[in-house]
C-alpha atoms as a PDB file:
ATOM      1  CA  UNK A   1     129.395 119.133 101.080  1.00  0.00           C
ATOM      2  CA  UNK A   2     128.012 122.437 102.212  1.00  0.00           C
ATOM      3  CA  UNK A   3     124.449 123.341 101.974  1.00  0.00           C
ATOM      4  CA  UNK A   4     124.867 125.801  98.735  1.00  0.00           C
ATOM      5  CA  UNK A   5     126.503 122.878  97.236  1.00  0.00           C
ATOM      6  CA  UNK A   6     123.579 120.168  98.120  1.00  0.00           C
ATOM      7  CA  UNK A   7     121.232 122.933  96.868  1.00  0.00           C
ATOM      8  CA  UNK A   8     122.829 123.559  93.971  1.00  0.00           C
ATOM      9  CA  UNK A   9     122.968 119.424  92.813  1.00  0.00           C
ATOM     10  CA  UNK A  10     119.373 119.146  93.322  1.00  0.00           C
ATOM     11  CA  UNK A  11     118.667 122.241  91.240  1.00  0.00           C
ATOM     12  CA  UNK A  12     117.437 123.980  94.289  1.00  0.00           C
ATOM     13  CA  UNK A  13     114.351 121.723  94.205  1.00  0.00           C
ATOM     14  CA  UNK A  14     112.348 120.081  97.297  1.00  0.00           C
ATOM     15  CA  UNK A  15     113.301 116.067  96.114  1.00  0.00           C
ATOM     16  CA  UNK A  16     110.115 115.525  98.154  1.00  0.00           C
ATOM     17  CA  UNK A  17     107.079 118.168  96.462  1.00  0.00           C
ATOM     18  CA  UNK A  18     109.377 118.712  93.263  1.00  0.00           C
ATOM     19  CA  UNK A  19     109.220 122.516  94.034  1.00  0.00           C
ATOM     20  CA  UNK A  20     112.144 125.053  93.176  1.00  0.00           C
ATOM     21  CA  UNK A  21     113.032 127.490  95.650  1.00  0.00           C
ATOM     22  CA  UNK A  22     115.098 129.697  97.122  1.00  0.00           C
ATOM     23  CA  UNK A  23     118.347 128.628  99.504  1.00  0.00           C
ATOM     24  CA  UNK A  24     116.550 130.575 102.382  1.00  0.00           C
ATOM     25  CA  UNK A  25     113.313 128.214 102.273  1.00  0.00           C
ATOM     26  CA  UNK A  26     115.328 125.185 101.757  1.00  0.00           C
ATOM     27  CA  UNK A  27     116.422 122.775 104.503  1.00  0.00           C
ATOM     28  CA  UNK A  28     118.713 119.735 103.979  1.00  0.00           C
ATOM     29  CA  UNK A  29     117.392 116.226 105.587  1.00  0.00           C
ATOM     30  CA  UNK A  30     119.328 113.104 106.095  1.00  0.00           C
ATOM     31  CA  UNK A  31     118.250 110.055 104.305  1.00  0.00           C
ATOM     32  CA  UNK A  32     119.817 108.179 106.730  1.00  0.00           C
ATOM     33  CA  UNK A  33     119.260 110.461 110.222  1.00  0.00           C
ATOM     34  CA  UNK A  34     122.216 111.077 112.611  1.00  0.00           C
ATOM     35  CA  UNK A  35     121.130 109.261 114.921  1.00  0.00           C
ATOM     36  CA  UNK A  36     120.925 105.901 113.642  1.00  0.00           C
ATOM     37  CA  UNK A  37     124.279 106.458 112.238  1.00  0.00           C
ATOM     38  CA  UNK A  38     124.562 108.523 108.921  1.00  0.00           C
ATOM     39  CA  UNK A  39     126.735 110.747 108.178  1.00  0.00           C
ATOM     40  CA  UNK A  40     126.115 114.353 106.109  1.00  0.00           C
ATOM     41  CA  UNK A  41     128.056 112.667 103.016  1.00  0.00           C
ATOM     42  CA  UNK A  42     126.406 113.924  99.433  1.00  0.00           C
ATOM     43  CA  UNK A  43     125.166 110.477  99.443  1.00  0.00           C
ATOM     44  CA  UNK A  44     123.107 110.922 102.567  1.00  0.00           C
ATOM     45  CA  UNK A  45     121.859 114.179 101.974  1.00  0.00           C
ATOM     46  CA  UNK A  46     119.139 115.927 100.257  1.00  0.00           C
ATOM     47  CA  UNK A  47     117.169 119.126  99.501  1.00  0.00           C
ATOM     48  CA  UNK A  48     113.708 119.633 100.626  1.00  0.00           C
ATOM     49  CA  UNK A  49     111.875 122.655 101.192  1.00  0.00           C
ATOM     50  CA  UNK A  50     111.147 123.781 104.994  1.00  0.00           C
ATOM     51  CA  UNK A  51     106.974 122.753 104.620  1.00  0.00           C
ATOM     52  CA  UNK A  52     108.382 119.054 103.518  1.00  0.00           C
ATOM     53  CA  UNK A  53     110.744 118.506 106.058  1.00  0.00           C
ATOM     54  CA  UNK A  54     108.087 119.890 108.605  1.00  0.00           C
ATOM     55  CA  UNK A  55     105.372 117.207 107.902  1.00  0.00           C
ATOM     56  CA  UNK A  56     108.364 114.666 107.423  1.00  0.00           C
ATOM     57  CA  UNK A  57     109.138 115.506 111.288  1.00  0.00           C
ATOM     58  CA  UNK A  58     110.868 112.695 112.855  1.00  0.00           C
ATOM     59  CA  UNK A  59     109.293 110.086 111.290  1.00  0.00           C
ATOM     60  CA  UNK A  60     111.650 107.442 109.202  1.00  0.00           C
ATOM     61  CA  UNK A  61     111.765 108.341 105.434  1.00  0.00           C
ATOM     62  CA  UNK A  62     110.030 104.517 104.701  1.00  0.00           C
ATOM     63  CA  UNK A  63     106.971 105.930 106.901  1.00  0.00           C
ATOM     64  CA  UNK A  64     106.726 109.694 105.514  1.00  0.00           C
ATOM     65  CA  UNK A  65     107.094 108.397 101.935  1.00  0.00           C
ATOM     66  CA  UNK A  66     104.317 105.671 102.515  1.00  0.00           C
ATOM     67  CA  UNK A  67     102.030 108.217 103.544  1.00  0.00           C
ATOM     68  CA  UNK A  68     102.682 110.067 101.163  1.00  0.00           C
ATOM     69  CA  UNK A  69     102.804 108.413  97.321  1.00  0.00           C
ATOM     70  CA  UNK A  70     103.279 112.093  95.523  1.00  0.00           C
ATOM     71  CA  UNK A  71     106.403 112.512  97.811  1.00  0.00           C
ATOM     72  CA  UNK A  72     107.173 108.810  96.947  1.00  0.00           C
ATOM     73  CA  UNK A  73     107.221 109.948  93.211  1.00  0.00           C
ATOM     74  CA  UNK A  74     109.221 112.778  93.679  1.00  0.00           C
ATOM     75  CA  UNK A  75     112.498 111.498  95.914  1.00  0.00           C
ATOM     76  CA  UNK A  76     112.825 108.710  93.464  1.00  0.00           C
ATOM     77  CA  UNK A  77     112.485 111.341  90.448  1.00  0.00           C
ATOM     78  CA  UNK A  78     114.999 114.118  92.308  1.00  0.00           C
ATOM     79  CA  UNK A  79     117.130 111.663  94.361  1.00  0.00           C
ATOM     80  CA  UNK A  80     119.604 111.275  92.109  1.00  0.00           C
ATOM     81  CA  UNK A  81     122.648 111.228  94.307  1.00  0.00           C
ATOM     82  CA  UNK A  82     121.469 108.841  97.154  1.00  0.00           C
ATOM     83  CA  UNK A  83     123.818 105.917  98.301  1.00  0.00           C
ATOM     84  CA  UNK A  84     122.528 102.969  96.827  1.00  0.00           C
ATOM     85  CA  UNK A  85     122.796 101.179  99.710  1.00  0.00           C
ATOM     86  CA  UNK A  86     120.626 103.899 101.341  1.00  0.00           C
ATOM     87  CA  UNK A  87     117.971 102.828  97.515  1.00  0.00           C
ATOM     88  CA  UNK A  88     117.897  99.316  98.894  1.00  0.00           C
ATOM     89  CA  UNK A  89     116.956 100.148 102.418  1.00  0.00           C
ATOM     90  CA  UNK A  90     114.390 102.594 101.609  1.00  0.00           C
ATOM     91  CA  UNK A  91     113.181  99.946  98.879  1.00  0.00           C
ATOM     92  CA  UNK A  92     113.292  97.254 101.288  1.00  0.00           C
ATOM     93  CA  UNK A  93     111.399  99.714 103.953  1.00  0.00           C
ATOM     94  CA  UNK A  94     108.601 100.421 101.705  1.00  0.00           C
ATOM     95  CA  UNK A  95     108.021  96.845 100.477  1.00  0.00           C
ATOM     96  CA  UNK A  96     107.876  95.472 104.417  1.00  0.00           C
ATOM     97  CA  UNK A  97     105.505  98.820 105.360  1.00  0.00           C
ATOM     98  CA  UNK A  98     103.491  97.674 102.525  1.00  0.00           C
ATOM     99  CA  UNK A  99     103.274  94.202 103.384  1.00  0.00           C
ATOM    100  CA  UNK A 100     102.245  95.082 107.126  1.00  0.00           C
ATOM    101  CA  UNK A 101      99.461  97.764 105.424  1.00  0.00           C
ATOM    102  CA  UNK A 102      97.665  94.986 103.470  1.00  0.00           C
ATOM    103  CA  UNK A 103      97.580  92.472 106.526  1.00  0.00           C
ATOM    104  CA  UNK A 104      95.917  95.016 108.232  1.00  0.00           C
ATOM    105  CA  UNK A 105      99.005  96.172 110.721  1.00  0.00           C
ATOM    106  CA  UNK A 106     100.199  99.567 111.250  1.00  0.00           C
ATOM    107  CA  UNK A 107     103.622 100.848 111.400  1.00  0.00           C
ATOM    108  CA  UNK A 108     104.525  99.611 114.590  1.00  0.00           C
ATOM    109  CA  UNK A 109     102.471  96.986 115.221  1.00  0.00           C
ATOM    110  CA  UNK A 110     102.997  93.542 116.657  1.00  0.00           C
ATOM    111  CA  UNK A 111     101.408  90.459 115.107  1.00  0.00           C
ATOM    112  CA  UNK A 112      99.015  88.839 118.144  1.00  0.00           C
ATOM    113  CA  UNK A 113      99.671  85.487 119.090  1.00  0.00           C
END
């Protein structure tokens, strides 16, 4: 898909603050990044606006959208047209992050021995 397409499915709206704008402040970001092996399928792809995808950075979706439960909200409200294998994951992210966050572990922590 090109990017006037992707913007045009999600109604030109951030899936991440919910906010319509125009194409030129709109960025697309990769549900699954590049580089641990997804592709820029409709599936994989959404729209979010150039702040989001700033404070997103390079940090996995699971970790942005645990920090941030508004965001959360949003990509499952806008979303629409995410793989549902990509759902699951992101689900199954969020449930494990969660877990670690009530025993008292961070994001990348290692339980001590």
């Amino acid at each position: 898909m090109r990017r006037e397409e992707i913007f045009e499915r999600d109604e030109w709206r951030c899936v991440y603050c919910a906010e319509q704008y125009p194409a030129a402040a709109l960025t697309i970001d990769h549900v699954q990044p590049q580089v641990r092996g997804g592709d820029s399928s409709g599936g994989n792809v959404v729209t979010a606006c150039a702040a989001c995808n700033l404070r997103k950075g390079h940090r996995r979706l699971a970790d942005f959208l645990l920090d941030e439960p508004v965001s959360l909200a949003n990509f499952r409200a806008h979303a629409r047209h995410v793989w549902r294998r990509h759902q699951r994951a992101l689900d199954e992210a969020i449930a494990a992050g969660a877990r670690r966050r009530a025993s008292g572990r961070g994001h990348g922590d290692v339980p001590s021995r």
